[in-house]
Protein backbone atom coordinates (compact mmCIF):
# COMPACT_ATOMS: atom_id res chain seq x y z
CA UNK A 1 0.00 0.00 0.00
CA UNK A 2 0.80 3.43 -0.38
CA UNK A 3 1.08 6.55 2.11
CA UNK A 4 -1.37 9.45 1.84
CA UNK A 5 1.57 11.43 0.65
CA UNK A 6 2.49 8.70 -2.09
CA UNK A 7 -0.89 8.70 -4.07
CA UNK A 8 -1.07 12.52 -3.61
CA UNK A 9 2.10 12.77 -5.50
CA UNK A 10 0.93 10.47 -7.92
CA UNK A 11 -1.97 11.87 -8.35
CA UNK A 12 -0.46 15.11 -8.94
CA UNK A 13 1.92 13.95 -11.68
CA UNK A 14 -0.93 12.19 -13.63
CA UNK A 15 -3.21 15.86 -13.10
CA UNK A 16 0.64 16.90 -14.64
CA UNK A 17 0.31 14.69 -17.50
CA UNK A 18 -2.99 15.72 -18.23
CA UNK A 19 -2.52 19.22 -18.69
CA UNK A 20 0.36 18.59 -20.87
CA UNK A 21 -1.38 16.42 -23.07
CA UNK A 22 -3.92 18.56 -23.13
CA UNK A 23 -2.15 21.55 -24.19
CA UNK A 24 -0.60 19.55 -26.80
CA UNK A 25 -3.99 18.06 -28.55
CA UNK A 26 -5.07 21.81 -28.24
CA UNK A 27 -2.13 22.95 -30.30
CA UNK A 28 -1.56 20.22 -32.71
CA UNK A 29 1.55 18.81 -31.18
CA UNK A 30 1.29 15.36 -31.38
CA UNK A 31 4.79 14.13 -31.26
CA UNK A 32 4.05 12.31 -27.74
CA UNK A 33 0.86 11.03 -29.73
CA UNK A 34 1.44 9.18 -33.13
CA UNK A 35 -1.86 7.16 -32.73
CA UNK A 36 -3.69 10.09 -32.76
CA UNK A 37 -1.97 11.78 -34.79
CA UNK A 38 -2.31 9.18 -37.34
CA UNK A 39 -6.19 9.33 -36.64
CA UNK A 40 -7.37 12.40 -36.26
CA UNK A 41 -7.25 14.88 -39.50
CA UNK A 42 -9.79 17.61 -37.89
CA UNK A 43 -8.85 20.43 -35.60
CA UNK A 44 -12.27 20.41 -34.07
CA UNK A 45 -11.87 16.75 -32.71
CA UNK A 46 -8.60 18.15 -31.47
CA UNK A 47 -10.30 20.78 -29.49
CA UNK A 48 -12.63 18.49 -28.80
CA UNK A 49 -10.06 16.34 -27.17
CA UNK A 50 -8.53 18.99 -25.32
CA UNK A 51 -11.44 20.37 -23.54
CA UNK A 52 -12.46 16.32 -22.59
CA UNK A 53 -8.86 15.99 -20.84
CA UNK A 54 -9.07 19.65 -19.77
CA UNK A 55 -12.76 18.62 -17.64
CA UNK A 56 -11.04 15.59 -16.42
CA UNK A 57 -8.23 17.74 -14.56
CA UNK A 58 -10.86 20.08 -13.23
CA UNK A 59 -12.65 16.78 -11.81
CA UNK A 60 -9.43 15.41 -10.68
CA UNK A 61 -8.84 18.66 -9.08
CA UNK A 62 -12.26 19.29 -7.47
CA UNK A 63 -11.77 15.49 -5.85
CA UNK A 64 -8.63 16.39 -4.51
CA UNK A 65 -8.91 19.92 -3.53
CA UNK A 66 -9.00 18.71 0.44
CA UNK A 67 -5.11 17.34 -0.25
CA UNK A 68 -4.66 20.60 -1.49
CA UNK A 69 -5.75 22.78 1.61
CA UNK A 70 -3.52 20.56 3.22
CA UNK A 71 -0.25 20.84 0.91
CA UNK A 72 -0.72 24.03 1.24
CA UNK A 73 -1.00 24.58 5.32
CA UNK A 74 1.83 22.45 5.49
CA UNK A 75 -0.04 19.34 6.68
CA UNK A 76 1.00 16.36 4.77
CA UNK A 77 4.94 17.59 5.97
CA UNK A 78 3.49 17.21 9.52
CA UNK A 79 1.41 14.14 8.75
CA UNK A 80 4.94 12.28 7.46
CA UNK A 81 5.97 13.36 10.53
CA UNK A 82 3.73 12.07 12.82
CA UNK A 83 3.60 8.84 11.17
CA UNK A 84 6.80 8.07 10.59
């Protein structure tokens, strides 16, 4: 199993990922992306794309934004602490 701390951080790189990706699909970068890139032809499925990754970070944040109050007060540094 993981710490609290642990899937945070993992969390937070994958909420990473997706806004790179994201910004990517929105501006026709594809390099990281040759399926799609062989697939898609049409900027509006691109955009289309983008804002479906773009309202999956927003939902990843609004799950998470309780970690975040906490990141930022400081509290998963104490909560390491405390448990370890």
């Amino acid at each position: 199993g993981l710490f609290v701390h642990e899937m945070y951080s993992a969390v937070k790189a994958f909420m990473r990922k997706l806004q790179l990706i994201s910004s990517q699909v929105k501006d026709n970068l594809l390099t990281h992306l040759p399926t799609l890139k062989e697939a898609t032809r049409s900027a509006n499925l691109l955009h289309k794309y983008s804002a479906m990754l773009e309202a999956l970070h927003a939902e990843f944040s609004r799950q998470f934004q309780d970690f975040k109050a906490l990141e930022n007060g400081h509290g998963f540094f104490s909560l390491q602490l405390q448990c370890g």
